[in-house]
Protein backbone atom coordinates (compact mmCIF):
# COMPACT_ATOMS: atom_id res chain seq x y z
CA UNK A 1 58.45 -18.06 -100.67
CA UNK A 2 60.19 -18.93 -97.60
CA UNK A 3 60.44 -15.49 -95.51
CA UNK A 4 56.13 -15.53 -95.52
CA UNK A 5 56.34 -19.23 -94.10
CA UNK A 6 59.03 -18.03 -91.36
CA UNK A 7 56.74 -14.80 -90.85
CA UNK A 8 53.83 -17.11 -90.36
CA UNK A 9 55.57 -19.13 -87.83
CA UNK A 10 57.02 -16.48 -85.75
CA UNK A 11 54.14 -15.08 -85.56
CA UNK A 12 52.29 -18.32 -84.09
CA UNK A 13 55.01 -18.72 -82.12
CA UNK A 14 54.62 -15.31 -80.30
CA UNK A 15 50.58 -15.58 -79.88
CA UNK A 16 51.12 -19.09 -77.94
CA UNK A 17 53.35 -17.09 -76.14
CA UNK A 18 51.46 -14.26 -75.50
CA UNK A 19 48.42 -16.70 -74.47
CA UNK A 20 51.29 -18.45 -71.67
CA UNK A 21 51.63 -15.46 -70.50
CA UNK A 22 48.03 -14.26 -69.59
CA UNK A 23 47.18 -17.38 -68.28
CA UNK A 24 49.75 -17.26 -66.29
CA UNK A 25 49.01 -13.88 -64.93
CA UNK A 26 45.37 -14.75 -64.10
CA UNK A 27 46.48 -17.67 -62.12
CA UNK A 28 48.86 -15.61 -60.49
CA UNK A 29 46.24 -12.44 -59.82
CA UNK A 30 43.12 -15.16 -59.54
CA UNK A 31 40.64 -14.72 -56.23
CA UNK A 32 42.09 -17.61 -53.53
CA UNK A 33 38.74 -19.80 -52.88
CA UNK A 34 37.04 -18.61 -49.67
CA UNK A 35 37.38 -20.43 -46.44
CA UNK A 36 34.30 -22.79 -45.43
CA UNK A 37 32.51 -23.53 -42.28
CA UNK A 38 30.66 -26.32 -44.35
CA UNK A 39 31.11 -29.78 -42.59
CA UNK A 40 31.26 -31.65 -39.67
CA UNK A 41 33.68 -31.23 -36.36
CA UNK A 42 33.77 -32.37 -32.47
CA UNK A 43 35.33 -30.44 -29.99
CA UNK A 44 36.12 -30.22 -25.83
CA UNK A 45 35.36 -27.12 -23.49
CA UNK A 46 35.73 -25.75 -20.66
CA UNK A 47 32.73 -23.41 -18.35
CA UNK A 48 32.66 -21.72 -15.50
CA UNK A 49 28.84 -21.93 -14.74
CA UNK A 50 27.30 -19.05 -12.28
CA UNK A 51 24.12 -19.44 -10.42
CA UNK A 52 21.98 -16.14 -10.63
CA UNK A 53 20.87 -16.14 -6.68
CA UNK A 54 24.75 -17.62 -5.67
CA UNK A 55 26.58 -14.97 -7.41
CA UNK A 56 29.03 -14.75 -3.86
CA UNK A 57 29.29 -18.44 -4.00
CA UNK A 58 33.25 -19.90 -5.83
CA UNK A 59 33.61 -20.45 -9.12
CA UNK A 60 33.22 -24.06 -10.11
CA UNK A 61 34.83 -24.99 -13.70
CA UNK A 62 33.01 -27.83 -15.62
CA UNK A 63 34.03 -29.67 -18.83
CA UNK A 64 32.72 -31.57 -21.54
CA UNK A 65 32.10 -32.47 -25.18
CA UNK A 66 30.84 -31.54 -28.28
CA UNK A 67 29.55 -32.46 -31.75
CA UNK A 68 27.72 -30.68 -35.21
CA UNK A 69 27.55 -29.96 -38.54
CA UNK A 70 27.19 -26.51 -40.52
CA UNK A 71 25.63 -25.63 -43.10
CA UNK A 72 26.81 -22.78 -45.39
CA UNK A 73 25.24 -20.21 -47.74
CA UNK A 74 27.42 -17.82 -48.76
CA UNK A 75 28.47 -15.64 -45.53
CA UNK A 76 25.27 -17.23 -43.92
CA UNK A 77 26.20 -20.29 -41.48
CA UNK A 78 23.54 -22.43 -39.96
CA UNK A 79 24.87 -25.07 -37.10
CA UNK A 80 23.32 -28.40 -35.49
CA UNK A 81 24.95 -28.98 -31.80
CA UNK A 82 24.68 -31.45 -29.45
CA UNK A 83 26.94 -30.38 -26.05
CA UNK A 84 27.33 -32.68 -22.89
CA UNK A 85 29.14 -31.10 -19.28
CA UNK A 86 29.96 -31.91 -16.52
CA UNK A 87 29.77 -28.58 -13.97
CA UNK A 88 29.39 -29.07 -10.36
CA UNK A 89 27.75 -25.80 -9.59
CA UNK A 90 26.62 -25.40 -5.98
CA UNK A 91 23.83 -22.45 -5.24
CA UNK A 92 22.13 -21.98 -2.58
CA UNK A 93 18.14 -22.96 -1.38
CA UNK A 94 16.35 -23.03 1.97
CA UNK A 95 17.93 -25.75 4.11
CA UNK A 96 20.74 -26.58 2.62
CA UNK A 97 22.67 -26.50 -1.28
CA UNK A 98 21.86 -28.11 -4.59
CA UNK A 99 24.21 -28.97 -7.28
CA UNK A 100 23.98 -28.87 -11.17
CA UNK A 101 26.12 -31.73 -11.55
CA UNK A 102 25.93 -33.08 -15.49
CA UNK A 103 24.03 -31.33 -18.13
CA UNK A 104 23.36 -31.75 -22.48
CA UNK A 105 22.24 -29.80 -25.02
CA UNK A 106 20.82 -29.61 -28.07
CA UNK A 107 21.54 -26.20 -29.68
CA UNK A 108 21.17 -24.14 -32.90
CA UNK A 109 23.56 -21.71 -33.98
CA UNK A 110 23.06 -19.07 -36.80
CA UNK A 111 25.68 -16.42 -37.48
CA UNK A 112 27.72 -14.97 -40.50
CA UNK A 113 31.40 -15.60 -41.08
CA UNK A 114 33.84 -12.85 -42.30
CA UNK A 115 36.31 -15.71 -43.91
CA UNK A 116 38.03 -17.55 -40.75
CA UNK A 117 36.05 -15.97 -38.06
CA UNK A 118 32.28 -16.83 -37.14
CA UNK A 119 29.99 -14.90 -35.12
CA UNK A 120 26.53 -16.81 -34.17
CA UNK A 121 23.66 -16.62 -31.74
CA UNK A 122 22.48 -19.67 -30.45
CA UNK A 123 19.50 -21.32 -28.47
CA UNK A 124 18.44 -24.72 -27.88
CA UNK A 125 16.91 -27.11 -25.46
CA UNK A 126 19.03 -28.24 -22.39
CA UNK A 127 18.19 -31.10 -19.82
CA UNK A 128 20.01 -30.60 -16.20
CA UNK A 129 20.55 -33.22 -13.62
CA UNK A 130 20.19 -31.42 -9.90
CA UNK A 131 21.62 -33.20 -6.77
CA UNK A 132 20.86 -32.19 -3.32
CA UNK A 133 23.18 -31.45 -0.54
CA UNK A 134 23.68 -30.76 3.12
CA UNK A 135 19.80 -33.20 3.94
CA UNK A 136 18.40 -31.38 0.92
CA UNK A 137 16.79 -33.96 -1.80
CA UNK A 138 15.56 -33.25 -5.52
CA UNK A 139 12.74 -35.17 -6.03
CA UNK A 140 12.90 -34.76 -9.76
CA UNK A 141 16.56 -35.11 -10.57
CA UNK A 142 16.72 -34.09 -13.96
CA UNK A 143 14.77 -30.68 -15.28
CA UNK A 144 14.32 -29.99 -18.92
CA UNK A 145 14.89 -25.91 -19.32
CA UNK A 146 16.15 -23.79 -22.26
CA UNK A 147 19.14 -21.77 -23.51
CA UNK A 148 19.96 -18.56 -25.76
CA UNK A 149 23.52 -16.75 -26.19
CA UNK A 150 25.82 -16.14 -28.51
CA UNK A 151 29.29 -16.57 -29.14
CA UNK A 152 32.66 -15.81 -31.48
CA UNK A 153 34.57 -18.71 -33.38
CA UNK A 154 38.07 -18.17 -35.13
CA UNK A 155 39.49 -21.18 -37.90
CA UNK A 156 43.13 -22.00 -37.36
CA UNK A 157 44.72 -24.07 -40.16
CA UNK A 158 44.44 -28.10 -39.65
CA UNK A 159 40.97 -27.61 -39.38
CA UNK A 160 41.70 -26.80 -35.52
CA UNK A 161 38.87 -23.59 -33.96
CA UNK A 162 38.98 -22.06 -31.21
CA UNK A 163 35.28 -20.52 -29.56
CA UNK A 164 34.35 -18.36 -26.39
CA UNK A 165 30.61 -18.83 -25.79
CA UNK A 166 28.00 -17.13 -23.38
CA UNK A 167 24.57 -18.72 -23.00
CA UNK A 168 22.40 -18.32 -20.18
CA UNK A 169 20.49 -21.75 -18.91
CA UNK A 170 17.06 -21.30 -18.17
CA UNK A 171 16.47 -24.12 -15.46
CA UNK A 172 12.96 -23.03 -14.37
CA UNK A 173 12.02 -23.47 -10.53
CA UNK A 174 13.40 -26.84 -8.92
CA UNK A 175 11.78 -28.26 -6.25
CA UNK A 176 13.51 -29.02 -3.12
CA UNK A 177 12.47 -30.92 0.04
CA UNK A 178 14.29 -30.97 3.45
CA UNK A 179 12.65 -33.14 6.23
CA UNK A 180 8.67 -32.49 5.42
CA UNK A 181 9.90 -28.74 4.27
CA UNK A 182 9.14 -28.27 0.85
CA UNK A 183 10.20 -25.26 -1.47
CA UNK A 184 10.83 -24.37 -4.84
CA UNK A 185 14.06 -22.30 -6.15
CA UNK A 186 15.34 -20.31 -9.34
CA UNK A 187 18.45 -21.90 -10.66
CA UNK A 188 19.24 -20.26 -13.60
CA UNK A 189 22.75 -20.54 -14.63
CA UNK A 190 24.94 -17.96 -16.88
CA UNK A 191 27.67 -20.12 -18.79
CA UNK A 192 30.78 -18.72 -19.98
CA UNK A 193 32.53 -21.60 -21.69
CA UNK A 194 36.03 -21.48 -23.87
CA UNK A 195 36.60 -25.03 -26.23
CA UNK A 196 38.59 -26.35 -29.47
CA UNK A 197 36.93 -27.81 -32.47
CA UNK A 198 38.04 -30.00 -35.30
CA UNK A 199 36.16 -30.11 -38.36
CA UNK A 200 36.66 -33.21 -40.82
């Protein structure tokens, strides 16, 4: 009578012990959860903007700020943006120079993540303050225009990202008036900007 009862407990004893022991190695073997680009995050950059009729002219290197929120679906991102620089890009128009001083954005990115690193397209609607220079005037300062590029974002840990971005800046033609001279220019501007995010 009392070897069955023993039986009967060493034998519960080693199922509870096999059962530790595959639990433990599917939490050992189990899939790590997948990175996110989910959330919100603000950054800084840095651009070097380039007119497309000054392309002798200096580089000028801007700066400025940024803000969104993604949205995730599977590998499938889908970003709000809002972007504000400062550049200081001279180019060139009859008479004398313009600058692209300050400039915002809004922007919408789409692109697919492979785990930490994002690539996106993006397009949006920017708004462009121009300045005149050298007896040149703007008459209308600031000139709505458009944007589409693309870029490559990589996820550090601390919810720190790093981004290199190309968009080209679709100003339109800005009128320009010198003494009773008046004239009309293509500033288009190709952006190459590098910035850190932080998403929270």
């Amino acid at each position: 009578m009392f070897f069955p009862k023993r039986s009967t407990v060493v034998a519960g004893g080693l199922t509870l012990l096999a059962c530790g022991a595959s639990a433990a190695d599917y939490n050992r073997y189990e899939t790590p959860p997948t990175f996110s680009w989910a959330g919100a995050y603000a950054g800084v950059h840095g651009n070097v903007p380039r007119n497309f009729k000054a392309l002798n002219s200096d580089d000028y290197l801007g700066f400025g700020a940024q803000l969104g929120y993604n949205f995730q679906v599977e590998s499938s991102v889908l970003g709000l943006e809002l972007e504000g620089s400062y550049k200081g890009n001279k180019a060139s128009v009859p008479s004398g120079e313009v600058e692209s001083r300050f400039s915002g954005a809004a922007k919408v990115r789409l692109g697919v993540d492979y785990d930490r690193t994002l690539l996106y397209a993006t397009s949006g609607v920017t708004l462009t303050q121009f300045v005149g220079l050298s007896g040149v005037s703007v008459p209308d300062n600031w000139k709505r225009g458009y944007l589409f590029g693309g870029g490559v974002e990589h996820a550090f840990s601390g919810g720190v990202s790093a981004k290199i971005e190309y968009n080209y800046v679709m100003n339109g033609s800005v009128q320009t008036t010198a003494g009773i001279t008046s004239s009309t220019s293509d500033l288009n501007n190709h952006v190459i900007s590098a910035g850190l995010n932080l998403r929270f």
